[in-house]
Protein backbone atom coordinates (compact mmCIF):
# COMPACT_ATOMS: atom_id res chain seq x y z
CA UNK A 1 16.16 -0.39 23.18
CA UNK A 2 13.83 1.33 25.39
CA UNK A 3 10.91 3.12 23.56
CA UNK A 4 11.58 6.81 23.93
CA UNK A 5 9.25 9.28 25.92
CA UNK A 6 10.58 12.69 24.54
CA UNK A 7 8.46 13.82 21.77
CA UNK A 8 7.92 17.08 19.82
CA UNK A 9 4.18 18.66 20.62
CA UNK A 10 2.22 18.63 17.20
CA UNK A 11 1.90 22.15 15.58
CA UNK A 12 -1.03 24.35 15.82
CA UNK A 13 -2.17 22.99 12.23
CA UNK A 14 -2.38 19.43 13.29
CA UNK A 15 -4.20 20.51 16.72
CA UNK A 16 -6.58 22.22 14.67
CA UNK A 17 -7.37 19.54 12.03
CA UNK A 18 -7.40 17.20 15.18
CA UNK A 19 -10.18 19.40 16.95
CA UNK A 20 -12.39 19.78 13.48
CA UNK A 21 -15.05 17.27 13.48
CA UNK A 22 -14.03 14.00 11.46
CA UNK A 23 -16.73 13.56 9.43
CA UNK A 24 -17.62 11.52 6.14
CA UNK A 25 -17.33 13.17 2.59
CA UNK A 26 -19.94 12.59 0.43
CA UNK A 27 -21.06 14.47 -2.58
CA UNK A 28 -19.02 17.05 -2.27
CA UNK A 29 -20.07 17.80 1.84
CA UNK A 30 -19.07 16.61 5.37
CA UNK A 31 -21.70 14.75 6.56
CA UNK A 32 -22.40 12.87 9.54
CA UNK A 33 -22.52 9.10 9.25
CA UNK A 34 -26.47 8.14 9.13
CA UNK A 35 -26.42 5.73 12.39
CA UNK A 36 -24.46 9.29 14.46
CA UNK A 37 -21.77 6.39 15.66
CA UNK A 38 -18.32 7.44 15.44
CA UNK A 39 -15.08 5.79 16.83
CA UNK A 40 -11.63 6.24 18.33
CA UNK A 41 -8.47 6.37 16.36
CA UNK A 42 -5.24 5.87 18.52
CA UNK A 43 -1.73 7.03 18.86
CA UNK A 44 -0.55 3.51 18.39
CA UNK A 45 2.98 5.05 20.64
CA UNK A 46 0.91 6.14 23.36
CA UNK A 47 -2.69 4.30 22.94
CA UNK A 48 -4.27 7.60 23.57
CA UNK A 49 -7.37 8.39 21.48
CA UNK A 50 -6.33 11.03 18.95
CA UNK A 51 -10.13 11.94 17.58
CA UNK A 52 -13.19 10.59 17.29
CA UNK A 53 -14.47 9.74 13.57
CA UNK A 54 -17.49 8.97 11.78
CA UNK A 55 -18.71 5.25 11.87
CA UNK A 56 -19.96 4.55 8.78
CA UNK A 57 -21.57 1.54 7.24
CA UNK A 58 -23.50 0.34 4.61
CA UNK A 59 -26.25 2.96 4.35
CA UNK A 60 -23.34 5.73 4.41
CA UNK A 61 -21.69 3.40 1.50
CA UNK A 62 -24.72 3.58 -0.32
CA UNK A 63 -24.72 7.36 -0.35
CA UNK A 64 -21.53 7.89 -1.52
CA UNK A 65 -22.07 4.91 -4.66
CA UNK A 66 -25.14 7.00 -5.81
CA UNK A 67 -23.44 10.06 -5.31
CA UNK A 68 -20.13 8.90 -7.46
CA UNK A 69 -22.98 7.74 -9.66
CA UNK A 70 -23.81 11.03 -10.06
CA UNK A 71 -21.04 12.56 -10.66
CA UNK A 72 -20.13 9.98 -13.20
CA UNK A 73 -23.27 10.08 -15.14
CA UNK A 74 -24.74 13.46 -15.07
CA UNK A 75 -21.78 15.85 -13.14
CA UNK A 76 -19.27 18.09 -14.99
CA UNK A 77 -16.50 15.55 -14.25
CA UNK A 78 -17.44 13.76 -17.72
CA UNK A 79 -17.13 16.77 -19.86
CA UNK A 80 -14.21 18.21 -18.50
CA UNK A 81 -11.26 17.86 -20.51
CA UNK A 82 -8.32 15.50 -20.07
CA UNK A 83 -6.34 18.10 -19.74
CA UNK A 84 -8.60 20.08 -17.11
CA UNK A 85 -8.47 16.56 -14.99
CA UNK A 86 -4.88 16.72 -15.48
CA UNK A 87 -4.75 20.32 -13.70
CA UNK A 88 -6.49 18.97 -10.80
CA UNK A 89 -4.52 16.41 -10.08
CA UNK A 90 -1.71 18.58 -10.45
CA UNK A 91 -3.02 21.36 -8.15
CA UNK A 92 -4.03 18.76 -5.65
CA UNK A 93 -0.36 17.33 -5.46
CA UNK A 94 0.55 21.56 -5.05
CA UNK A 95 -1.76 21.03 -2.25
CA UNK A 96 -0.58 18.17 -0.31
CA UNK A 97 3.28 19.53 -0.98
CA UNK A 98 1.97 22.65 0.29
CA UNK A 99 0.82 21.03 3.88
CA UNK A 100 3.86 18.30 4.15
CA UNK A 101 4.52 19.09 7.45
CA UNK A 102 1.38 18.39 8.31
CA UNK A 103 0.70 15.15 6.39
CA UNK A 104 3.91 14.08 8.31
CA UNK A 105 2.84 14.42 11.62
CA UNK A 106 -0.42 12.87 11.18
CA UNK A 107 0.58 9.72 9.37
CA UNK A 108 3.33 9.58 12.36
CA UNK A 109 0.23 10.18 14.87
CA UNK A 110 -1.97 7.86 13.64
CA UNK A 111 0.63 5.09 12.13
CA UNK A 112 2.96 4.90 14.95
CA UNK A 113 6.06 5.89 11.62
CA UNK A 114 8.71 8.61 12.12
CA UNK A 115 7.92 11.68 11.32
CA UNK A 116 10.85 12.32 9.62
CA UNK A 117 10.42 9.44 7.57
CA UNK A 118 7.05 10.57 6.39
CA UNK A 119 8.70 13.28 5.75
CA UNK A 120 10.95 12.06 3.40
CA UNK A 121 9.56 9.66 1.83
CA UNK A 122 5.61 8.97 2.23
CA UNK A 123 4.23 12.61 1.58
CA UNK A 124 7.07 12.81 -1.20
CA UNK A 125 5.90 10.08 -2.90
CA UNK A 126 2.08 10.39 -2.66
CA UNK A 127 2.71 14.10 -4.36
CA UNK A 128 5.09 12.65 -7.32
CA UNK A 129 2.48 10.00 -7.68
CA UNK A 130 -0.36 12.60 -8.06
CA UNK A 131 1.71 14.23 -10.63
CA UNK A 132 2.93 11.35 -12.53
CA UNK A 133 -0.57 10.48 -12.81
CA UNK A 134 -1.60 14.21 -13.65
CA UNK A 135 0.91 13.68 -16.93
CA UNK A 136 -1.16 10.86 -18.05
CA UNK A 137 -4.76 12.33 -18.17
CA UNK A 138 -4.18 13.19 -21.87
CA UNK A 139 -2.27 10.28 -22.77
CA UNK A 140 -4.96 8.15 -22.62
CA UNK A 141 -5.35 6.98 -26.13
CA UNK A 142 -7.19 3.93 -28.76
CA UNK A 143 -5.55 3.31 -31.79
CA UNK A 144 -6.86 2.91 -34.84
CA UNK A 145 -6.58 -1.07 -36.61
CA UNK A 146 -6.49 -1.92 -40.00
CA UNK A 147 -9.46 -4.78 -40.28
CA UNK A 148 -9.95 -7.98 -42.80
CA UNK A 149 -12.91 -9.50 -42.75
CA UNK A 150 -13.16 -12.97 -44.10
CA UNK A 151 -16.83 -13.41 -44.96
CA UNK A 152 -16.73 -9.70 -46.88
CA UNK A 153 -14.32 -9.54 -49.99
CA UNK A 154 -13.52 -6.51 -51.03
CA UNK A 155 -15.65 -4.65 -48.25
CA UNK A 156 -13.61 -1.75 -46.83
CA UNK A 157 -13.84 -0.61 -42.57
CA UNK A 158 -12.76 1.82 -40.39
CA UNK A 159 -12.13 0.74 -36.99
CA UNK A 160 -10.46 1.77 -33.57
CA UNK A 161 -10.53 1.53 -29.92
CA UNK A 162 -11.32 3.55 -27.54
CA UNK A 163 -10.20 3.85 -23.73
CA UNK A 164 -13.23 4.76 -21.11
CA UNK A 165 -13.23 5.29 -17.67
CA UNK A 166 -14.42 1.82 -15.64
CA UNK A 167 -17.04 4.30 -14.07
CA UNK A 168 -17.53 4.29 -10.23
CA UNK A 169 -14.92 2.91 -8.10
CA UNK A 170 -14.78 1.73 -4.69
CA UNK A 171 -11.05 2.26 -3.07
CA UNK A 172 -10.25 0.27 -0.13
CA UNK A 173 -6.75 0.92 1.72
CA UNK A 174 -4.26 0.06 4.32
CA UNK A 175 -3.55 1.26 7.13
CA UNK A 176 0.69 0.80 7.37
CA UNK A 177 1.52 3.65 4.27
CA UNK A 178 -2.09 5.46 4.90
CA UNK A 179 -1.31 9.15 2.67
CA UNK A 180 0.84 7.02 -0.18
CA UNK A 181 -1.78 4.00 -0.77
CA UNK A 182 -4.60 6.91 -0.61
CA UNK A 183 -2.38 8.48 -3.66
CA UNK A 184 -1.74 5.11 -5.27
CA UNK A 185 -5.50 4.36 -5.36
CA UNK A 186 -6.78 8.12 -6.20
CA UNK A 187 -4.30 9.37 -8.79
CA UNK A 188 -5.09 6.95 -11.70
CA UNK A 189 -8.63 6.10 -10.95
CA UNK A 190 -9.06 10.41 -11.59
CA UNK A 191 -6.81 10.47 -14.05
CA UNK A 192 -8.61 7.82 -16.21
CA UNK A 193 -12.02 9.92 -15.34
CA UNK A 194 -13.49 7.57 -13.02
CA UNK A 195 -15.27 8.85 -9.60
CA UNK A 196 -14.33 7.49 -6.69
CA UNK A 197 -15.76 5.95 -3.45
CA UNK A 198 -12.20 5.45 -1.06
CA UNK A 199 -12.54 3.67 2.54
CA UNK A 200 -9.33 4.56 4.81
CA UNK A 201 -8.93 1.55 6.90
CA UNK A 202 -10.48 2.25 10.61
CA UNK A 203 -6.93 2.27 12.20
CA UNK A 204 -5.41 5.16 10.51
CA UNK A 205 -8.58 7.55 8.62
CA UNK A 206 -7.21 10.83 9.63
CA UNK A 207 -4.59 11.73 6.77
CA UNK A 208 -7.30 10.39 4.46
CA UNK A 209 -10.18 12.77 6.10
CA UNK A 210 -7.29 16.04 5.56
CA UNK A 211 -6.95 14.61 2.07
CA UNK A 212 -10.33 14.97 1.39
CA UNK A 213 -10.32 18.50 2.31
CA UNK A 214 -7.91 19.47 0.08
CA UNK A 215 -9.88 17.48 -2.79
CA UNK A 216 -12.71 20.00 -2.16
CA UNK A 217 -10.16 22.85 -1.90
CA UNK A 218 -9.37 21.94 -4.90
CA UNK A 219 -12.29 22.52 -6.72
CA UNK A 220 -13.13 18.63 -7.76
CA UNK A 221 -16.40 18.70 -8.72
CA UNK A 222 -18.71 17.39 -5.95
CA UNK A 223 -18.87 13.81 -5.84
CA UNK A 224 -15.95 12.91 -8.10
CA UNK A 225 -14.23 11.32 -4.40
CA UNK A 226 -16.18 10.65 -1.88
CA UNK A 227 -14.52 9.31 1.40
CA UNK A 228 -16.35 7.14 4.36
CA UNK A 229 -14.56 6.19 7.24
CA UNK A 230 -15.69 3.22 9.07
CA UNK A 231 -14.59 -0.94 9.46
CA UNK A 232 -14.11 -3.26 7.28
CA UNK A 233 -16.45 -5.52 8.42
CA UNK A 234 -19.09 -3.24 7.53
CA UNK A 235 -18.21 -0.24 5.22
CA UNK A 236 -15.58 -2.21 3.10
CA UNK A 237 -17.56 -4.78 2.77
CA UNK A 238 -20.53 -3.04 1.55
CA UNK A 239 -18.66 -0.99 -0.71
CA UNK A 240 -17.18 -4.16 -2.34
CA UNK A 241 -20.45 -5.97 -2.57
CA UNK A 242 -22.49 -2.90 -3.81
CA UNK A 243 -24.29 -3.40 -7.44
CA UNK A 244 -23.63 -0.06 -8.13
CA UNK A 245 -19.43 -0.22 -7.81
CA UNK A 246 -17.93 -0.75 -11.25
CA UNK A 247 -14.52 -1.99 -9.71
CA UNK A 248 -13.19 -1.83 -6.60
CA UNK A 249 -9.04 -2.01 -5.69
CA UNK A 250 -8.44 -2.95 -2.71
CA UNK A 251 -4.78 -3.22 -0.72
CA UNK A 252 -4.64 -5.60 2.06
CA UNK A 253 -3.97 -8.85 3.35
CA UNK A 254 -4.47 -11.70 1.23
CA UNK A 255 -7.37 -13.08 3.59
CA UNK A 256 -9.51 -10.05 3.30
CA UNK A 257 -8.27 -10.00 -0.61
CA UNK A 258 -10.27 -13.35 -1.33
CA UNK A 259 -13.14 -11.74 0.81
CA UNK A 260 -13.40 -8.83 -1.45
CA UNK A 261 -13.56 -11.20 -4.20
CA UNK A 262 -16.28 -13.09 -3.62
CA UNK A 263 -18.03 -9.85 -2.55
CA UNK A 264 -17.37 -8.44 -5.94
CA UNK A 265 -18.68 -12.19 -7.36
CA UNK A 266 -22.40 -10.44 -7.22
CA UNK A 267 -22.62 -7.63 -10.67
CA UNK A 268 -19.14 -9.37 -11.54
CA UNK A 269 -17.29 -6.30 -11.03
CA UNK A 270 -13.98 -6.01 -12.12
CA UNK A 271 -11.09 -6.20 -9.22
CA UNK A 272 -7.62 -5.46 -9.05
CA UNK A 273 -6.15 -6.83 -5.37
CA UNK A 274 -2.38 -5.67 -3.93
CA UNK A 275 -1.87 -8.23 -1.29
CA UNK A 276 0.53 -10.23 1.06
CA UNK A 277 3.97 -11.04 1.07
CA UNK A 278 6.78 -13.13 2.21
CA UNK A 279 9.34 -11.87 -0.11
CA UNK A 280 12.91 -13.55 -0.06
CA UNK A 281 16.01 -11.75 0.24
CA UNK A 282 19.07 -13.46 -1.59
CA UNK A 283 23.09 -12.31 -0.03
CA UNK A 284 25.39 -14.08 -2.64
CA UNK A 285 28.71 -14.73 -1.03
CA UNK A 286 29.97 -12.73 -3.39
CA UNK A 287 28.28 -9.43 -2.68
CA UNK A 288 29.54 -6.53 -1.47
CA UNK A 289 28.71 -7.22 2.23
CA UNK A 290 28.87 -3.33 3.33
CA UNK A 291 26.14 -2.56 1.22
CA UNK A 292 24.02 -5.94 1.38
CA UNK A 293 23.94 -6.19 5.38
CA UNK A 294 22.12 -2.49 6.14
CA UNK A 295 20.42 -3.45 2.64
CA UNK A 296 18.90 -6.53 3.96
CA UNK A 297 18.38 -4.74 7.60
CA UNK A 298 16.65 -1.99 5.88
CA UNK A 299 14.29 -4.75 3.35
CA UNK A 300 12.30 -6.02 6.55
CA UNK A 301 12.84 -3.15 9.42
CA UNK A 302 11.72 -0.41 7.38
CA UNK A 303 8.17 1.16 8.52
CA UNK A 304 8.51 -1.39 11.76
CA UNK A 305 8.17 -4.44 8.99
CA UNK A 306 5.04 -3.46 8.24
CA UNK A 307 5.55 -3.43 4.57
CA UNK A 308 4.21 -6.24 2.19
CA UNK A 309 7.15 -6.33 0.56
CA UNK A 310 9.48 -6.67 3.63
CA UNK A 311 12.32 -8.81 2.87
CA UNK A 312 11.43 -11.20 6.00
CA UNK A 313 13.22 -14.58 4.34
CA UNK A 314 16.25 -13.78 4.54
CA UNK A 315 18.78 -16.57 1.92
CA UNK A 316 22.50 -16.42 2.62
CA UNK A 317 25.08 -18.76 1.16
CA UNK A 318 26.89 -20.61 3.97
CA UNK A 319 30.25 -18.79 3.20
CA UNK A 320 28.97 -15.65 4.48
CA UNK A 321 26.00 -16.81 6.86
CA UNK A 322 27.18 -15.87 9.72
CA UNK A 323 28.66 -12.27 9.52
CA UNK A 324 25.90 -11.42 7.16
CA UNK A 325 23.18 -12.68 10.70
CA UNK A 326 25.75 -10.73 13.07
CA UNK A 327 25.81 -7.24 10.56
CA UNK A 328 21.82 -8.14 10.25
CA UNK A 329 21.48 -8.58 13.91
CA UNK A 330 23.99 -5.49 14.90
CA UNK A 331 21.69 -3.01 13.39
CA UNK A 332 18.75 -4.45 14.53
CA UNK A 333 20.06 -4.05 18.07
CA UNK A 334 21.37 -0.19 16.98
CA UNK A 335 17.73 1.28 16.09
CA UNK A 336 15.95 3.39 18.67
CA UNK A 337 12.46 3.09 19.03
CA UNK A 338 9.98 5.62 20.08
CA UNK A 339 7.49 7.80 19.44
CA UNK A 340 7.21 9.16 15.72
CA UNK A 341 7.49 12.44 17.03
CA UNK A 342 10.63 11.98 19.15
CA UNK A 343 12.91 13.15 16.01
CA UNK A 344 15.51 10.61 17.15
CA UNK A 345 13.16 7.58 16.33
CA UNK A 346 14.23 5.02 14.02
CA UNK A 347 11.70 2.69 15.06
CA UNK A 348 8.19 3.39 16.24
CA UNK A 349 5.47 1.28 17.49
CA UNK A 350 3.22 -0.73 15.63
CA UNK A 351 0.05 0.02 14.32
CA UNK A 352 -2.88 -1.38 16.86
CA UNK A 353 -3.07 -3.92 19.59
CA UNK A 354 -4.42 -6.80 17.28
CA UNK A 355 -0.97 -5.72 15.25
CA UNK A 356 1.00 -5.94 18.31
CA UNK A 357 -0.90 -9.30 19.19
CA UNK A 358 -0.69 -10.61 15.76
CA UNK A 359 3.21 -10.14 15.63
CA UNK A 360 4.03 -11.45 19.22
CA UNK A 361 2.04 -14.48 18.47
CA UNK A 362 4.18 -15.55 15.89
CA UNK A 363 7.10 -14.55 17.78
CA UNK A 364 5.72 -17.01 20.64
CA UNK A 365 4.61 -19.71 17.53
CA UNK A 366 8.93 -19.72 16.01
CA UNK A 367 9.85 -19.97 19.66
CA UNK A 368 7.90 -22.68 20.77
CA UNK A 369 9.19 -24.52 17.39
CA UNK A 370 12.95 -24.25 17.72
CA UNK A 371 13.97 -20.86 16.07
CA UNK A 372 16.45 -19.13 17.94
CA UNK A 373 16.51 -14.96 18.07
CA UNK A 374 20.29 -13.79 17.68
CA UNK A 375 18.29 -10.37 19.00
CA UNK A 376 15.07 -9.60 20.00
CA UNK A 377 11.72 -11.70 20.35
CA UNK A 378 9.80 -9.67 22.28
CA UNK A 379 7.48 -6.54 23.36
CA UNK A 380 9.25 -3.46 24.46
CA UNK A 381 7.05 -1.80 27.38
CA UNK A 382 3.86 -2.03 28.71
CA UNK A 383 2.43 1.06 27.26
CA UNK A 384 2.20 1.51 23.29
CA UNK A 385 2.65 -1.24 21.09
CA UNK A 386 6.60 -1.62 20.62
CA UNK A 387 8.07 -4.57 19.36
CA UNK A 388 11.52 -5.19 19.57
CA UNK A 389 13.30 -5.55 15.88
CA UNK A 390 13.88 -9.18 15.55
CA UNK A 391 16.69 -12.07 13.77
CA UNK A 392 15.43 -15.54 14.00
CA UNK A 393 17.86 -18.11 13.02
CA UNK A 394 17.52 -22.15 13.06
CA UNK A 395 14.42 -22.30 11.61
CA UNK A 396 12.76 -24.64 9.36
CA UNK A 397 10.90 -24.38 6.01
CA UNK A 398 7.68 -25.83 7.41
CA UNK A 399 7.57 -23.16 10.20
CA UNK A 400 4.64 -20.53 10.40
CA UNK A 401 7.31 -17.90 11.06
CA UNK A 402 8.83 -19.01 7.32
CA UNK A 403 5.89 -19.52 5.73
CA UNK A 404 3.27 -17.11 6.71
CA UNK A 405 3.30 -13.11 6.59
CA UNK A 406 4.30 -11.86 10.07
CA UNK A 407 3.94 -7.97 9.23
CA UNK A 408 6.39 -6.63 11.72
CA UNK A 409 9.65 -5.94 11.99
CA UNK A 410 10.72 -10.27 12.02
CA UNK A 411 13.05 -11.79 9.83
CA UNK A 412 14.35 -15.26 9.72
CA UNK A 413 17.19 -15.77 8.45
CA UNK A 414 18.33 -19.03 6.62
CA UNK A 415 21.50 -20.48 4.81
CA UNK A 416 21.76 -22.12 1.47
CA UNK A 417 24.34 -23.71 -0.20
CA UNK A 418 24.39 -22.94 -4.35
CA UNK A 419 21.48 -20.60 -6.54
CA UNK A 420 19.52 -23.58 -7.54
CA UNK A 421 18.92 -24.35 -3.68
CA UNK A 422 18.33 -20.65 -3.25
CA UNK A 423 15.82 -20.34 -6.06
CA UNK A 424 13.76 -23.50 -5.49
CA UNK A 425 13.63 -22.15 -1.78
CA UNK A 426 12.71 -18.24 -2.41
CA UNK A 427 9.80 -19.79 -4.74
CA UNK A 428 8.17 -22.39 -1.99
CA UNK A 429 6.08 -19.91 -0.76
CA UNK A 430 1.89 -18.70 -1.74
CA UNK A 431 3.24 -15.48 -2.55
CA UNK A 432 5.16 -13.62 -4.80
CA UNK A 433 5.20 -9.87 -4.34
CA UNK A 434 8.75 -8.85 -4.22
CA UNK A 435 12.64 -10.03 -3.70
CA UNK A 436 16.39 -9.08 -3.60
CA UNK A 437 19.36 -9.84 -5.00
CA UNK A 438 22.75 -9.20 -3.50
CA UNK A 439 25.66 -9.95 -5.68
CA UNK A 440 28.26 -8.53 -7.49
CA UNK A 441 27.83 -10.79 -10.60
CA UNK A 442 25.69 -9.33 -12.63
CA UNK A 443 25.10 -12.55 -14.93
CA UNK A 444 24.02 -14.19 -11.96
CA UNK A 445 21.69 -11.21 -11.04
CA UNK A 446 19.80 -11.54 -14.23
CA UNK A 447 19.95 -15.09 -14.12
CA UNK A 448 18.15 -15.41 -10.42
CA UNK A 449 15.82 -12.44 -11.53
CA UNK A 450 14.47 -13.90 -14.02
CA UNK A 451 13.62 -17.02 -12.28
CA UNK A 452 11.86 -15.84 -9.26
CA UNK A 453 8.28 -15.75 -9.06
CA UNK A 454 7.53 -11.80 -8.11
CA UNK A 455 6.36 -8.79 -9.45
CA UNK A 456 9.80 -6.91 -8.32
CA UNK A 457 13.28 -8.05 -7.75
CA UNK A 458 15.26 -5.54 -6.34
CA UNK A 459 19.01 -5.96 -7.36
CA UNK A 460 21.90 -4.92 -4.77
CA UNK A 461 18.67 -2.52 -3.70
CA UNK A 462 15.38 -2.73 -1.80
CA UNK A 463 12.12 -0.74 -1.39
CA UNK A 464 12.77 1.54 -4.25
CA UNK A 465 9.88 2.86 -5.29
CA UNK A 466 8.83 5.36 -8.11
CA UNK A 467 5.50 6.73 -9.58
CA UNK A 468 6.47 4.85 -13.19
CA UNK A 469 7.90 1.72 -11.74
CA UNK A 470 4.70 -0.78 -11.69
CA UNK A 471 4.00 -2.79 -8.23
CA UNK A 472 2.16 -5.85 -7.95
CA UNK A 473 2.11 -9.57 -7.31
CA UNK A 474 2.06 -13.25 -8.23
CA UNK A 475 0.40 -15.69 -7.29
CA UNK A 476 -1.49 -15.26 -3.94
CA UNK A 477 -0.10 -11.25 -3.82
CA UNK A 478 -2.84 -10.76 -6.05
CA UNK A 479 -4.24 -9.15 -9.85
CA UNK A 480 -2.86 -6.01 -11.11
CA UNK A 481 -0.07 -3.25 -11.28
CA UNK A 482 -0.11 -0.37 -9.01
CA UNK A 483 1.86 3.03 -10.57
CA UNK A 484 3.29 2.79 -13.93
CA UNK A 485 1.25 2.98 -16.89
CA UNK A 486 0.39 -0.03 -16.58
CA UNK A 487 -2.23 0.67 -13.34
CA UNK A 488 -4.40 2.81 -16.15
CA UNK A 489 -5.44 -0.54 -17.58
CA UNK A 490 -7.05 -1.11 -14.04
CA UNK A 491 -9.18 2.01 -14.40
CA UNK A 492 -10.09 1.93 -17.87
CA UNK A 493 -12.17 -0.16 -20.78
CA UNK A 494 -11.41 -0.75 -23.96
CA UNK A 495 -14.35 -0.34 -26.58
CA UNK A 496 -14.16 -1.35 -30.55
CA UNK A 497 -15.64 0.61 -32.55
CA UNK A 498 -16.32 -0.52 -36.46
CA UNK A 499 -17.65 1.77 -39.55
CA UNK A 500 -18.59 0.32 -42.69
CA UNK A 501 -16.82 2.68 -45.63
């Protein structure tokens, strides 16, 4: 399970984009950050510094507000047509298609991910997402509702809503599915007609900074999305506190979530948060264990764990405990890790040395409290930050390894006895983002589905995603819908208007 060393040399595209000056886009022009600071993003597979990038902070956040202001108020955004927003969107999803190759390798630079999974499925999916959204810029619509007033006999209105942009939004984003939650962010806020202030986070800015290039290729008016690179600390945190910021999304961990929140607390803007995770996956005894074992495998190793929705609880009924943790356990043992680039890669490194710190310390944490690893546990290497894929079994409900999100490739696996043990287990938990089902009984499917606490329940499936499925949480996984058409209410407000006849 060594991490591999062979690795494909990036093509004279990437080299070039690498060698351009990372800079800050802000009304429409690259711009260097005000204080001249910049910083180094990493190849999280070799820790080498892959380019150095604007630093900015709150003074660059403050340029970019006014200029989305701008552009909001008094631009050509506003009296385009739906359908003219709709074409931009659309060409911009030509564009990224266009330069998949390239989007690949840089999420797989500057993520740690296999290329080939980028590939496949994050560049993929961030242009059917642009597109989906595209479609709805001129579906958009009020309705008209027929009005009785109680105080007015016999008095006759016209009335009907209308659906407005929010106005100017700040966009704050991960850093594990950088290109896709850039997409997920930017295609409905644009298609609803707001302008757009997005913050890549600090780990991973580059396919963010490319996106923005092809925004101005384009032809989005200047100022419609501006993008500043920069930390959290600083640039997020002034973009969610500025007075100026109608709404701001943000995607993240729960614990910067209720930081954004209280930020917001100021002008009361309006937020929509996509947050943690510690989904449960359910194996019924009766499901069709050839499909459920690389299913469950796949729900928390995919993308190196680092997924919010990872399937890292891991139910089994006691019939089938054991060769469901030995199936589990063989594949974990099976993937290869590596560099992104090595096209044999299953498995690459994770995202950052406070990542790699963060994961190993729970590792350490179950250890030290009893839970056993059937495979793995530890660090692969000494040079880029490689975690082995990991089964923890014996562990207890009260555990930090049970109850809190890990965000790496760790699941613990425990068995239960009947569904109502199952359910009143897979619900003891802060969050509710996501969970599976394994079974063959499909009364029982709907059954369970119904009474978990999550925004998506994956049936005899897991991480399927699509442009018109909506994604989002309960409880502590935070406010809103992602995707769908139900992420347009996030971007849009709803005005009554009232004629006397």
């Amino acid at each position: 399970m060594a991490a591999a060393a062979t690795q494909v040399s990036p093509t004279a595209q990437v080299s070039q984009f690498l060698n351009r000056p990372k800079k800050l886009l802000i009304g429409g022009k690259w711009v260097e950050a005000v204080s001249g600071k910049t910083f180094a993003t990493l190849n999280p597979a070799t820790e080498e510094t892959l380019a150095e990038v604007a630093e900015g902070d709150a003074a660059d956040i403050d340029k970019a507000v006014k200029s989305a202001r701008m552009a909001f108020e008094d631009g050509p955004w506003r009296r385009l047509t739906p359908s003219e927003r709709g074409k931009l969107i659309w060409k911009l999803a030509d564009l990224v298609e266009k330069n998949l190759d390239e989007f690949a390798t840089l999420e797989s630079l500057d993520n740690g991910k296999p290329r080939l999974i980028a590939a496949v499925a994050d560049v993929p999916l961030a242009v059917d997402l642009f597109r989906y959204m595209a479609g709805w810029a001129t579906k958009i619509e009020g309705n008209t509702i027929p009005i009785s007033v109680p105080y007015a006999p016999g008095s006759r209105y016209f009335a009907y809503t209308l659906r407005e942009p929010v106005g100017v939004v700040g966009q704050i984003i991960p850093w594990n599915f950088p290109l896709l939650m850039a997409a997920w962010k930017l295609g409905p806020a644009l298609a609803c007609g707001c302008t757009v202030v997005l913050k890549p986070a600090e780990q991973t800015p580059l396919s963010a900074l490319r996106l923005g290039e092809l925004i101005c290729e384009a032809g989005f008016p200047d100022g419609v999305v501006n993008i500043v690179t920069g930390y959290g600390e600083t640039a997020g945190a002034a973009l969610a506190a500025h007075s100026q910021v109608d709404k701001v999304a943000f995607t993240g961990s729960t614990e910067v979530g209720k930081l954004i929140l209280k930020a917001a607390a100021g002008n009361l803007k309006k937020v929509s948060l996509e947050l943690g995770g510690k989904s449960p996956n359910i194996v019924c005894a009766d499901a069709d264990l050839e499909v459920a074992i690389p299913g469950a495998a796949n729900a928390v190793f995919f993308n190196h764990g680092q997924c919010c929705c990872a399937g890292s609880r891991l139910y089994v009924e006691k019939q089938v405990f054991d060769k469901v943790v030995e199936g589990v356990s063989e594949h974990a043992k099976r993937i290869k890790l590596g560099s992104g680039l090595d096209p044999s890669t299953e498995m690459g490194p994770l995202v950052s040395s406070e990542q790699l710190e963060r994961v190993t310390g729970y590792l350490e944490s179950g250890l030290s409290q009893g839970a056993k690893p059937v495979v793995g546990g530890k660090r692969v290497g000494s040079k880029g930050y490689f975690v082995e894929p990991t089964v923890l079994v014996d562990v207890k409900p009260d555990m930090k390894v049970v109850r809190e999100e890990i965000f790496g490739p760790v699941v613990v696996a425990m068995p239960v006895s009947d569904m109502n043990e199952v359910q009143t287990a897979a619900n003891d938990t802060s969050y509710g983002l996501a969970a599976g089902i394994w079974t063959n009984d499909i009364a029982k499917a709907h059954s369970l589905a119904a009474q978990l606490r999550a925004g998506t329940v994956w049936i005899n499936c897991y991480n399927v995603f699509d442009a018109a499925l909506p994604f989002g949480g309960y409880k502590e996984s935070g406010w809103g819908r992602e995707m769908g058409h139900e992420v347009l209410e996030l971007y849009t407000e709803t005005k009554a208007v009232c004629v006397k006849l």
